[in-house]
PDB file of N, CA and C in Angstrom:
ATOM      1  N   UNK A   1       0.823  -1.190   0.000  1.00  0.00           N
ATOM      2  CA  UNK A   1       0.000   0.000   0.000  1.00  0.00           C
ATOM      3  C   UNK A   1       0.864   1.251   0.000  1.00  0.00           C
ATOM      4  N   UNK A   2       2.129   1.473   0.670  1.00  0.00           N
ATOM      5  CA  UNK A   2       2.530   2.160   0.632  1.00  0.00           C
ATOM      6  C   UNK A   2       3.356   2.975  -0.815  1.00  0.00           C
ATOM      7  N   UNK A   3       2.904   1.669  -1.304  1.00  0.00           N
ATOM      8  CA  UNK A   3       4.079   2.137  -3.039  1.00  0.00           C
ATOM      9  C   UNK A   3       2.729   3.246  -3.895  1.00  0.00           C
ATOM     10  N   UNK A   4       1.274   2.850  -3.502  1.00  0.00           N
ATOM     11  CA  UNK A   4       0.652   3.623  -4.283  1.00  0.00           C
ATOM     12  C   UNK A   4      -0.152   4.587  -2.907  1.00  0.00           C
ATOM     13  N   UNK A   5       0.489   5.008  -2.222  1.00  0.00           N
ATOM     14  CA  UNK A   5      -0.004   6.526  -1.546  1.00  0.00           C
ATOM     15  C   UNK A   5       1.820   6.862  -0.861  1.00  0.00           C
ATOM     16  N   UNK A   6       2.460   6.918  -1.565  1.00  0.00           N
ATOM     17  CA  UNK A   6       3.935   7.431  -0.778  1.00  0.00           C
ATOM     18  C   UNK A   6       4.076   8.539   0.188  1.00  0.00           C
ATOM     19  N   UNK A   7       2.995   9.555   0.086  1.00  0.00           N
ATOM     20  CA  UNK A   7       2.850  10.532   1.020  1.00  0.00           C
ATOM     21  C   UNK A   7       1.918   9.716   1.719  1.00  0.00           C
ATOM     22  N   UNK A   8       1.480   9.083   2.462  1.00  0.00           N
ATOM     23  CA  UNK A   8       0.413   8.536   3.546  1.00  0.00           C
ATOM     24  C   UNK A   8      -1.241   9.037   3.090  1.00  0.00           C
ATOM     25  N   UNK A   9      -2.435   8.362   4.202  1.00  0.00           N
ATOM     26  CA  UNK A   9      -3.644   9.089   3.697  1.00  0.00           C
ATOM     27  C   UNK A   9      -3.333   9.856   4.218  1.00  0.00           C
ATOM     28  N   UNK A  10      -3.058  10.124   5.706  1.00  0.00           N
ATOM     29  CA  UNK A  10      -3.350  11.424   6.819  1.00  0.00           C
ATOM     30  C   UNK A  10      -2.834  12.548   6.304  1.00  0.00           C
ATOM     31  N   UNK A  11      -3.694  13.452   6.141  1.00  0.00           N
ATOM     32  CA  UNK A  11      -3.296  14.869   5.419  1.00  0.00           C
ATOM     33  C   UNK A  11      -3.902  15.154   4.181  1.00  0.00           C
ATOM     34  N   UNK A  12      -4.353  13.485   3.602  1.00  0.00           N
ATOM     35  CA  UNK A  12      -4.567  13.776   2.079  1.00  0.00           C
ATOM     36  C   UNK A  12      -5.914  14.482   2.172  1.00  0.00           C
ATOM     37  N   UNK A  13      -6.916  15.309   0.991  1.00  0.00           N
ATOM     38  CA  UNK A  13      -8.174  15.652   0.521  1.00  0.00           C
ATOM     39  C   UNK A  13      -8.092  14.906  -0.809  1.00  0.00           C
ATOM     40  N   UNK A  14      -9.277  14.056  -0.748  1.00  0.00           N
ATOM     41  CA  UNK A  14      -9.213  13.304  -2.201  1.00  0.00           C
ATOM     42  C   UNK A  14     -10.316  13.858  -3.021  1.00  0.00           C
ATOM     43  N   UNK A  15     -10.254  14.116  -4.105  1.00  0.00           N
ATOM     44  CA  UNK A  15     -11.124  14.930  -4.905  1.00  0.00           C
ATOM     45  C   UNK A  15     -11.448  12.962  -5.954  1.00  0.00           C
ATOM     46  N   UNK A  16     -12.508  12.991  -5.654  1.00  0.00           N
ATOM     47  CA  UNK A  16     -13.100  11.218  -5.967  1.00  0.00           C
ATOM     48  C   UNK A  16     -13.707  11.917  -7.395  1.00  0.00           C
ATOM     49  N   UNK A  17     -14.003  12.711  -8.227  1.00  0.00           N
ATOM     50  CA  UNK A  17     -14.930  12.914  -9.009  1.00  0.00           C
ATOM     51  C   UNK A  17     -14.688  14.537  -9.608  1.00  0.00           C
ATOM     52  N   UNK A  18     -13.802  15.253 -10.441  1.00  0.00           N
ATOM     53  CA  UNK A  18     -14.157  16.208 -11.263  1.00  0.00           C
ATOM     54  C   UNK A  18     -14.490  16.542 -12.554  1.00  0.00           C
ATOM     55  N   UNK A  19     -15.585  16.814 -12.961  1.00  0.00           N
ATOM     56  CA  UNK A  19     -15.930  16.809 -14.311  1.00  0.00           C
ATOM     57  C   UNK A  19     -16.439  17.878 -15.205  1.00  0.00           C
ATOM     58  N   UNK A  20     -16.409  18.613 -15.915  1.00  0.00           N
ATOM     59  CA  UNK A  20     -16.704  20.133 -16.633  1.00  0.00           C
ATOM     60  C   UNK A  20     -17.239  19.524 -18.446  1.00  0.00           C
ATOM     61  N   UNK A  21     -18.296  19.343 -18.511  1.00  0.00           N
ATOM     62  CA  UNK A  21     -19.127  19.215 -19.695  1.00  0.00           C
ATOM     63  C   UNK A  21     -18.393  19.674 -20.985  1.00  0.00           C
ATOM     64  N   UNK A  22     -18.161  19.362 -21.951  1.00  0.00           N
ATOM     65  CA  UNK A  22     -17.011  19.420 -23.266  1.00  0.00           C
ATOM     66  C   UNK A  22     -17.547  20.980 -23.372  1.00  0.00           C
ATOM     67  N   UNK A  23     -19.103  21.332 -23.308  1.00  0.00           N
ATOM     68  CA  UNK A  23     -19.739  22.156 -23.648  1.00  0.00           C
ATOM     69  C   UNK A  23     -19.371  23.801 -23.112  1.00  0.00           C
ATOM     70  N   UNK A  24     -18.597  23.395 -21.656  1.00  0.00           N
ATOM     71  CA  UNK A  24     -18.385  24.298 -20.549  1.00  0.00           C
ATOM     72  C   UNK A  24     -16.646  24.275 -20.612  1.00  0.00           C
ATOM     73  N   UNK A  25     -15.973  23.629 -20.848  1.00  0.00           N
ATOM     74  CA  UNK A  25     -14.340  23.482 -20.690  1.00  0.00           C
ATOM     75  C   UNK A  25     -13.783  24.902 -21.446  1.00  0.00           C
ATOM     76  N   UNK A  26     -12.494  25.231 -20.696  1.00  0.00           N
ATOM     77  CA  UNK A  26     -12.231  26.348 -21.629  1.00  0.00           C
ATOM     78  C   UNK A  26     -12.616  27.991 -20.676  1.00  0.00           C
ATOM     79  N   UNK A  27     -13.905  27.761 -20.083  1.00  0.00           N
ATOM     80  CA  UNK A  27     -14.231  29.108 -18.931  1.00  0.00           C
ATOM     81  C   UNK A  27     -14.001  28.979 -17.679  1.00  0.00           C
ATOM     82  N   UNK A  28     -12.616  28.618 -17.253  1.00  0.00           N
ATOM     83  CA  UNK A  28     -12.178  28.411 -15.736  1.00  0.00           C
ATOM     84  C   UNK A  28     -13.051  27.727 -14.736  1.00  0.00           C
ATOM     85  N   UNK A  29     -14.011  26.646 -15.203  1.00  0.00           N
ATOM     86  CA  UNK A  29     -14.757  26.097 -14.265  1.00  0.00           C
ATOM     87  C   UNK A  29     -14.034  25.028 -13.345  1.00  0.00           C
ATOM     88  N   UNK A  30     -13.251  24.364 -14.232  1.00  0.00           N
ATOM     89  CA  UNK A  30     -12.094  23.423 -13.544  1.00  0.00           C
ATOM     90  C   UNK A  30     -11.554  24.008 -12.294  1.00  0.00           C
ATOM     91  N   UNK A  31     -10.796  25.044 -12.803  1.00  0.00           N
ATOM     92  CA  UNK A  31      -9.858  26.150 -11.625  1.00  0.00           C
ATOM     93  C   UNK A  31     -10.416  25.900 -10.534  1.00  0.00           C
ATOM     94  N   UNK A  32     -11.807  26.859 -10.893  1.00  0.00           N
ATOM     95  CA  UNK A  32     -12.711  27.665  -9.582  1.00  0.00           C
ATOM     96  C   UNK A  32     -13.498  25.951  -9.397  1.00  0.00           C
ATOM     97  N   UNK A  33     -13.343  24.750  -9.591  1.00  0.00           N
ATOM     98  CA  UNK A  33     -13.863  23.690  -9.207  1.00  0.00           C
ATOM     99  C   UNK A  33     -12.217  23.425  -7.864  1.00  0.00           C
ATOM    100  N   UNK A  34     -11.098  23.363  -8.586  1.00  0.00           N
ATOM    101  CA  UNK A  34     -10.353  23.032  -8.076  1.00  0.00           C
ATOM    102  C   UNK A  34      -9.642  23.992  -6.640  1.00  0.00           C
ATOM    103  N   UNK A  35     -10.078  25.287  -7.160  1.00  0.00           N
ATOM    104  CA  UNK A  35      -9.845  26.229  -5.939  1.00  0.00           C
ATOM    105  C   UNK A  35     -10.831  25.795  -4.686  1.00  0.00           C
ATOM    106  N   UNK A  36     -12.229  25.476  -5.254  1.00  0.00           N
ATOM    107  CA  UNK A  36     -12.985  25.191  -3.662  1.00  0.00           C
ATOM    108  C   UNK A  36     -11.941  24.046  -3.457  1.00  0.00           C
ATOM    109  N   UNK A  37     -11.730  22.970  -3.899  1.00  0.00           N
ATOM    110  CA  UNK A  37     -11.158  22.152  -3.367  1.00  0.00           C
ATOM    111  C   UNK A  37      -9.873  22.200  -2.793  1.00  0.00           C
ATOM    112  N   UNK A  38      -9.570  23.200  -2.914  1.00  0.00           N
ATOM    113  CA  UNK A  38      -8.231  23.594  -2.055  1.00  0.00           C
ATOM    114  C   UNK A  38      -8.300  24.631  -1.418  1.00  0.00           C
ATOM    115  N   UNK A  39      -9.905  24.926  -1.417  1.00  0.00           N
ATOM    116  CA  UNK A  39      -9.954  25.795   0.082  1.00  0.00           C
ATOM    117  C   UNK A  39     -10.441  24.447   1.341  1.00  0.00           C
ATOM    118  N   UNK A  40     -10.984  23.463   0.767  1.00  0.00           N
ATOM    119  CA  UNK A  40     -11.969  23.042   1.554  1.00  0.00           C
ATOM    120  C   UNK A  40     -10.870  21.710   2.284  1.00  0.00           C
ATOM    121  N   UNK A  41      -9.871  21.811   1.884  1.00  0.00           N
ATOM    122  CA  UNK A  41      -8.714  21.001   1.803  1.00  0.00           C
ATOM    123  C   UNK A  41      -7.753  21.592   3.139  1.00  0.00           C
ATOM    124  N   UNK A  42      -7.379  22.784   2.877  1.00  0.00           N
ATOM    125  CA  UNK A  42      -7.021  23.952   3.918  1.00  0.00           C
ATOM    126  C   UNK A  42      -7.896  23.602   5.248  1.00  0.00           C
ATOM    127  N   UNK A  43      -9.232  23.996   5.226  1.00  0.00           N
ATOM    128  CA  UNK A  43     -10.249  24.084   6.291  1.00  0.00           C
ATOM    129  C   UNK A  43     -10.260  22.656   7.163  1.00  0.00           C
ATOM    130  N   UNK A  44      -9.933  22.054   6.337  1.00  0.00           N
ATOM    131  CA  UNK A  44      -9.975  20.306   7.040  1.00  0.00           C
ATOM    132  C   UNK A  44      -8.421  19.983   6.860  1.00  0.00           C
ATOM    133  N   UNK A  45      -7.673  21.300   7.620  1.00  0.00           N
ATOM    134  CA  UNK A  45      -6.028  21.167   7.781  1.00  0.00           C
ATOM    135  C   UNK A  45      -5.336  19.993   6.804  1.00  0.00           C
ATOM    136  N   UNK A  46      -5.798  20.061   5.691  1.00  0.00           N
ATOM    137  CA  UNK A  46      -5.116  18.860   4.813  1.00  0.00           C
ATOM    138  C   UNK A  46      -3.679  19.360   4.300  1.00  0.00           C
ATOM    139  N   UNK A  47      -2.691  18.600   4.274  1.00  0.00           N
ATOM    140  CA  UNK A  47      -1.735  19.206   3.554  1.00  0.00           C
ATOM    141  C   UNK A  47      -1.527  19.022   1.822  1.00  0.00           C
ATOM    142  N   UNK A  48      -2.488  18.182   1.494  1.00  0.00           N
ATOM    143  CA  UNK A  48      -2.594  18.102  -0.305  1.00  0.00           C
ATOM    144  C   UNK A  48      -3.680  17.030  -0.802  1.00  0.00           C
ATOM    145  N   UNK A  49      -4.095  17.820  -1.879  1.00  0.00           N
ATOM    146  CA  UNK A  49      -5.374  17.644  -2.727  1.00  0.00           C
ATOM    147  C   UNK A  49      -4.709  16.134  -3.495  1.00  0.00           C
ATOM    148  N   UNK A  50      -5.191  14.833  -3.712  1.00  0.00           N
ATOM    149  CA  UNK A  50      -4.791  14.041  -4.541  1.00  0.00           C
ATOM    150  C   UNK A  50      -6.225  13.583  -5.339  1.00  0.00           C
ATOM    151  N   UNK A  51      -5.428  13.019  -6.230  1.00  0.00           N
ATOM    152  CA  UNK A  51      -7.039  12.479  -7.279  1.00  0.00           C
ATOM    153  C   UNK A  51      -6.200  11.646  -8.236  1.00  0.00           C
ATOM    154  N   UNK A  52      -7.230  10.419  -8.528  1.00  0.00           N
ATOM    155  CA  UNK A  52      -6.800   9.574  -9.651  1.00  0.00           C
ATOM    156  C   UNK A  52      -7.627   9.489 -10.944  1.00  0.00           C
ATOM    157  N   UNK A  53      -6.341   9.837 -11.967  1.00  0.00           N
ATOM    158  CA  UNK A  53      -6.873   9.929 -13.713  1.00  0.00           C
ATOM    159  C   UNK A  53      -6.737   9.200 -14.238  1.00  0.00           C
ATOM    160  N   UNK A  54      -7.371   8.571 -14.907  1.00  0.00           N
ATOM    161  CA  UNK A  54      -6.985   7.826 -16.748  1.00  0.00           C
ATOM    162  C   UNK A  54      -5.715   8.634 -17.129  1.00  0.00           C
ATOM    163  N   UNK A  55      -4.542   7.725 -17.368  1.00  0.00           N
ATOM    164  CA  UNK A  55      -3.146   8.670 -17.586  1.00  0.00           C
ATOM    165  C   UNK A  55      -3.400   9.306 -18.751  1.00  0.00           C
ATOM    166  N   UNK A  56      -4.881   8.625 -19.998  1.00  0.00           N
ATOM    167  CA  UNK A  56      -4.948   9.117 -21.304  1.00  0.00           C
ATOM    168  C   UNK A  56      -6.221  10.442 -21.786  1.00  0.00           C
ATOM    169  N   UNK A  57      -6.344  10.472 -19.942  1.00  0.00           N
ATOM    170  CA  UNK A  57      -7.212  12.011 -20.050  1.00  0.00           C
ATOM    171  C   UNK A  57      -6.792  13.071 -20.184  1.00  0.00           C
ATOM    172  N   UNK A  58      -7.261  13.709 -21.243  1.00  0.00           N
ATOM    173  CA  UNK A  58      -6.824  15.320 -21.171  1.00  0.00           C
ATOM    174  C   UNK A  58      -6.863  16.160 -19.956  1.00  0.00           C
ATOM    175  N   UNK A  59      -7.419  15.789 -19.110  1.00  0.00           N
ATOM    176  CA  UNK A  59      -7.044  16.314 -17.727  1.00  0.00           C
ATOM    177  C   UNK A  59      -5.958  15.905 -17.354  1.00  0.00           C
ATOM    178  N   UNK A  60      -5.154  15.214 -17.717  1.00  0.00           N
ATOM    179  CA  UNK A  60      -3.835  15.493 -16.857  1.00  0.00           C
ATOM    180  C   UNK A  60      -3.268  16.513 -17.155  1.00  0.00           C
ATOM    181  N   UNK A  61      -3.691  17.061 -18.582  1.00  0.00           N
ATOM    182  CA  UNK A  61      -2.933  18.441 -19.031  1.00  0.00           C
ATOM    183  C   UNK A  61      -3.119  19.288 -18.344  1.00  0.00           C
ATOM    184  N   UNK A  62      -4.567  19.533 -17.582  1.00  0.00           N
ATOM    185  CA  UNK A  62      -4.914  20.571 -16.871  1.00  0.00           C
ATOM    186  C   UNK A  62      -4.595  20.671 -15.526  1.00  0.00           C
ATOM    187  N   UNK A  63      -4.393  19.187 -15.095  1.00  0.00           N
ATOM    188  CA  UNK A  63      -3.957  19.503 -13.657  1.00  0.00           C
ATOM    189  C   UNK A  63      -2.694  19.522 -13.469  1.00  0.00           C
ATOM    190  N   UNK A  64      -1.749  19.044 -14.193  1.00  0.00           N
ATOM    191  CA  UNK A  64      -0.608  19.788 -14.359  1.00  0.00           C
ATOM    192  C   UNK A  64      -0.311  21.304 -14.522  1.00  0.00           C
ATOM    193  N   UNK A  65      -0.917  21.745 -15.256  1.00  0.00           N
ATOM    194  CA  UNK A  65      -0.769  23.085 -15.350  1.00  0.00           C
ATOM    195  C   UNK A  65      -1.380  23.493 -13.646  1.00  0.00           C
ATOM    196  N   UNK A  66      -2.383  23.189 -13.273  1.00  0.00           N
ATOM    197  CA  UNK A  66      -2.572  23.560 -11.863  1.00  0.00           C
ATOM    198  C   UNK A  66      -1.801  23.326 -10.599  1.00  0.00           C
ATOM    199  N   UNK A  67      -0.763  22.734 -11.351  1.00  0.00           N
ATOM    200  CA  UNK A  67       0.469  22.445 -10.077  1.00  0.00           C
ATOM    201  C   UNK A  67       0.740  21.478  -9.792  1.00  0.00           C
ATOM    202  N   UNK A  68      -0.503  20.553 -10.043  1.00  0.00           N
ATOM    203  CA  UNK A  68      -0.502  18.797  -9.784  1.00  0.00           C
ATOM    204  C   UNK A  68       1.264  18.435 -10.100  1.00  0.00           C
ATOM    205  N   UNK A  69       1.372  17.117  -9.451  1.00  0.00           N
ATOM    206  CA  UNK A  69       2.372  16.390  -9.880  1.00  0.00           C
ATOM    207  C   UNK A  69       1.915  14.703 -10.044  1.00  0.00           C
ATOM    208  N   UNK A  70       2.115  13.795 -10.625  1.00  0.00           N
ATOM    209  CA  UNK A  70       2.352  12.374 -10.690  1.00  0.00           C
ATOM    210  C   UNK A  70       3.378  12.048  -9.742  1.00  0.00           C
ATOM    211  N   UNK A  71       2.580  10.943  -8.769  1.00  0.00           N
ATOM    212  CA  UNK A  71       3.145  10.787  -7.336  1.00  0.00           C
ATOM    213  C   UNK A  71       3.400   9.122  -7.942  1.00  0.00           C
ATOM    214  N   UNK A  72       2.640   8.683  -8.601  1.00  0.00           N
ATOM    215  CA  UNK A  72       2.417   6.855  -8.885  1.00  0.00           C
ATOM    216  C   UNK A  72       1.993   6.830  -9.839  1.00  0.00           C
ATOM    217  N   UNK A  73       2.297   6.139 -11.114  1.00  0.00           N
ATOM    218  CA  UNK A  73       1.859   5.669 -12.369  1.00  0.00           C
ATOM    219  C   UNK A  73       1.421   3.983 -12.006  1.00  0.00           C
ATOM    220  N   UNK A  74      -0.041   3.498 -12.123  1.00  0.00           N
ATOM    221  CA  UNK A  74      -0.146   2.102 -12.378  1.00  0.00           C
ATOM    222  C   UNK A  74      -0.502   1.522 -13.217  1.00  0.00           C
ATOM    223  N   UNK A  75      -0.540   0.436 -13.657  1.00  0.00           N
ATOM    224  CA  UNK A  75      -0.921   0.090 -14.648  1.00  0.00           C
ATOM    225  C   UNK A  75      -0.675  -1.708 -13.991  1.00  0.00           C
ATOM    226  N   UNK A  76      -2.364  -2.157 -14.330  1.00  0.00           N
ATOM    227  CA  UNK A  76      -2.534  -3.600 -13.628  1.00  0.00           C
ATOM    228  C   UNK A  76      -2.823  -4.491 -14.589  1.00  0.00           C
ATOM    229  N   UNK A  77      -1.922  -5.136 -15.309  1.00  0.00           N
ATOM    230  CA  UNK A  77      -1.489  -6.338 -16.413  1.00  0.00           C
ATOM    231  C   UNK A  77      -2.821  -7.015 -16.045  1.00  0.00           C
ATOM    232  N   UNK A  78      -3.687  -7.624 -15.429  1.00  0.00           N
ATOM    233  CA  UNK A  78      -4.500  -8.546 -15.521  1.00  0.00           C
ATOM    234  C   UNK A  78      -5.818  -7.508 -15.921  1.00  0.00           C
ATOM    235  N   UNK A  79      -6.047  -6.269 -15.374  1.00  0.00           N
ATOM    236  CA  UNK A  79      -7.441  -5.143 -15.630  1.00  0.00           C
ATOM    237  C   UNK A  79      -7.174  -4.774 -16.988  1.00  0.00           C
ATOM    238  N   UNK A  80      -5.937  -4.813 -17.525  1.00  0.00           N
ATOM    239  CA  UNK A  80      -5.325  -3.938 -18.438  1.00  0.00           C
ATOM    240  C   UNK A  80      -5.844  -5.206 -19.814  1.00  0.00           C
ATOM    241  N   UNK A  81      -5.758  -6.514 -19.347  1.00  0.00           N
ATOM    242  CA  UNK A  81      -5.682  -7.352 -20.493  1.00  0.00           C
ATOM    243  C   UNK A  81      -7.171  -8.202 -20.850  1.00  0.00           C
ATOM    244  N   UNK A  82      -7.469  -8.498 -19.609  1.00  0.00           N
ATOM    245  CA  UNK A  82      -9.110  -9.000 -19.494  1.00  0.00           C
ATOM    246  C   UNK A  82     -10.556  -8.142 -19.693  1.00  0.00           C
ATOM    247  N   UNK A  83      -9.344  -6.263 -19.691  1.00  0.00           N
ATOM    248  CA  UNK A  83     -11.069  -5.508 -19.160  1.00  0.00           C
ATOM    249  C   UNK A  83     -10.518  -3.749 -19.976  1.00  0.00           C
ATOM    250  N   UNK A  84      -9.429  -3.955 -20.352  1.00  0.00           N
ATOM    251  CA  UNK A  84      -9.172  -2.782 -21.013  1.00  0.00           C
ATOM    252  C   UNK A  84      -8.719  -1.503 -20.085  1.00  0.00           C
ATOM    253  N   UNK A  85      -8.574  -1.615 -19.239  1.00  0.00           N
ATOM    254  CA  UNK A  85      -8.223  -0.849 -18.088  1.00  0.00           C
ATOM    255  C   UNK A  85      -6.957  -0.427 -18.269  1.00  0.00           C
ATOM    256  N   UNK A  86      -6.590   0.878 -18.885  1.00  0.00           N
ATOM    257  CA  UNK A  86      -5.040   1.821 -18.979  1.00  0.00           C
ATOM    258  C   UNK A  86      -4.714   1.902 -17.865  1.00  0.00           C
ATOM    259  N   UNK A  87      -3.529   2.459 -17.945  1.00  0.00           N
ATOM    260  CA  UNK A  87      -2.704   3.485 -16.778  1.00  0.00           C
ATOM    261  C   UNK A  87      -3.495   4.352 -16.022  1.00  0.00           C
ATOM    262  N   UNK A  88      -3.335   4.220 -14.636  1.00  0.00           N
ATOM    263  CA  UNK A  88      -3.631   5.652 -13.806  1.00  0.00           C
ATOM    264  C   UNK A  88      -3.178   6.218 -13.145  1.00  0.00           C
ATOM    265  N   UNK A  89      -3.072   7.143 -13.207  1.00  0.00           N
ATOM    266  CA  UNK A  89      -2.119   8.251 -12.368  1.00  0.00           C
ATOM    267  C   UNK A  89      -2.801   8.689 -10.945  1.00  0.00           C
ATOM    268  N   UNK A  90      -1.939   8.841  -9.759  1.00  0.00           N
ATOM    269  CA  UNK A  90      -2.317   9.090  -8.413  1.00  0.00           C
ATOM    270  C   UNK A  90      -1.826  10.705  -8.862  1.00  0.00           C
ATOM    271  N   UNK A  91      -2.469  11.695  -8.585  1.00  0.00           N
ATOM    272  CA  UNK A  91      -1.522  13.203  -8.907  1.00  0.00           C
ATOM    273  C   UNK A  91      -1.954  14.150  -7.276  1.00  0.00           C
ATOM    274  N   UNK A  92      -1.121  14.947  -7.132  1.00  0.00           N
ATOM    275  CA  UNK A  92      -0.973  15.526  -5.743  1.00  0.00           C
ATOM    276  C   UNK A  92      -0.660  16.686  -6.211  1.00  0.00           C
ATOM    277  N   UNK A  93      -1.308  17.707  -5.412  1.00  0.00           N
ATOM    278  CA  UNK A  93      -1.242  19.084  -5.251  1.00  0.00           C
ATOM    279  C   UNK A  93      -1.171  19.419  -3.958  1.00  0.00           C
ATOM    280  N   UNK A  94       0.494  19.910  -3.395  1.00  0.00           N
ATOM    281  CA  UNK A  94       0.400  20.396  -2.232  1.00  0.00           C
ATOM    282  C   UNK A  94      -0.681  21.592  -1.829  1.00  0.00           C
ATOM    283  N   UNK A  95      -1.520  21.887  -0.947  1.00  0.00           N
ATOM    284  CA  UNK A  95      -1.738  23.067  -0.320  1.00  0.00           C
ATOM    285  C   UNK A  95      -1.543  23.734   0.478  1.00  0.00           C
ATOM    286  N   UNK A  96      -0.307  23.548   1.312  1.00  0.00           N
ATOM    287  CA  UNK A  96       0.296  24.027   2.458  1.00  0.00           C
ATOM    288  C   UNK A  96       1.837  24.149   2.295  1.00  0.00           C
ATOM    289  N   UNK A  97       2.276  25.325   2.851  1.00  0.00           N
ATOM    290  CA  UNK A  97       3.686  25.189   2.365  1.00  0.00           C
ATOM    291  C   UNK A  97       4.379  25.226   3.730  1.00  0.00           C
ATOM    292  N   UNK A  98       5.444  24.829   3.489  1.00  0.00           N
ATOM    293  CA  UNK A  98       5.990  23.957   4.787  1.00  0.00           C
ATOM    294  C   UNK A  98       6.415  24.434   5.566  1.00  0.00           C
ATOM    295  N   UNK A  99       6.188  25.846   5.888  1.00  0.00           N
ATOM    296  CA  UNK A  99       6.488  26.813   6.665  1.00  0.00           C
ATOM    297  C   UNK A  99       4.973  26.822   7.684  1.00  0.00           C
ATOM    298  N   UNK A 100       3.803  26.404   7.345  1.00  0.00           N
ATOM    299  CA  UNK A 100       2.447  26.682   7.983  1.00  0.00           C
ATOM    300  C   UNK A 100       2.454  25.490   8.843  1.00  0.00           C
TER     301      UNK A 100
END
């Protein structure tokens, strides 16, 4: 367990679900989706936002640009071959800097 959460849970805010309609992408809804979540992350003294992607979503582009990093790349040979199941990325966004 420890190879796929290397920073521990305690501290984490897991964002289980973000999604912005093809229709809506493009007008900072992501951001201001991702800013509550790193206020609400703060408030419940978390020290970083994590969430897991399809490595072949265009959201990784975006949460990279939001600071994210790739903490764990997996990829599970038996989901991957029986069920079509890609790579997923664990990605982390500190919200506390290590001075607080």
């Amino acid at each position: 367990m420890a190879e796929l959460f290397p920073h521990g849970l305690e501290g984490s805010y897991f964002v289980l679900d973000l999604e912005v309609s093809s229709k809506a992408r493009r007008l900072g809804i992501g951001r201001q989706l991702l800013d509550v979540a790193t206020s609400k992350a703060k408030e419940a003294h978390c020290d970083r936002i994590c969430l897991d992607v399809a490595a072949d979503n265009d959201a990784v582009q975006f949460y990279i640009r939001m600071g994210m990093h790739v903490a764990v790349e997996t990829r599970i040979p038996e989901l991957a071959d029986r069920h079509g199941v890609g790579t997923h990325l664990h990605m982390v966004l500190p919200v506390r800097d290590s001075a607080e």
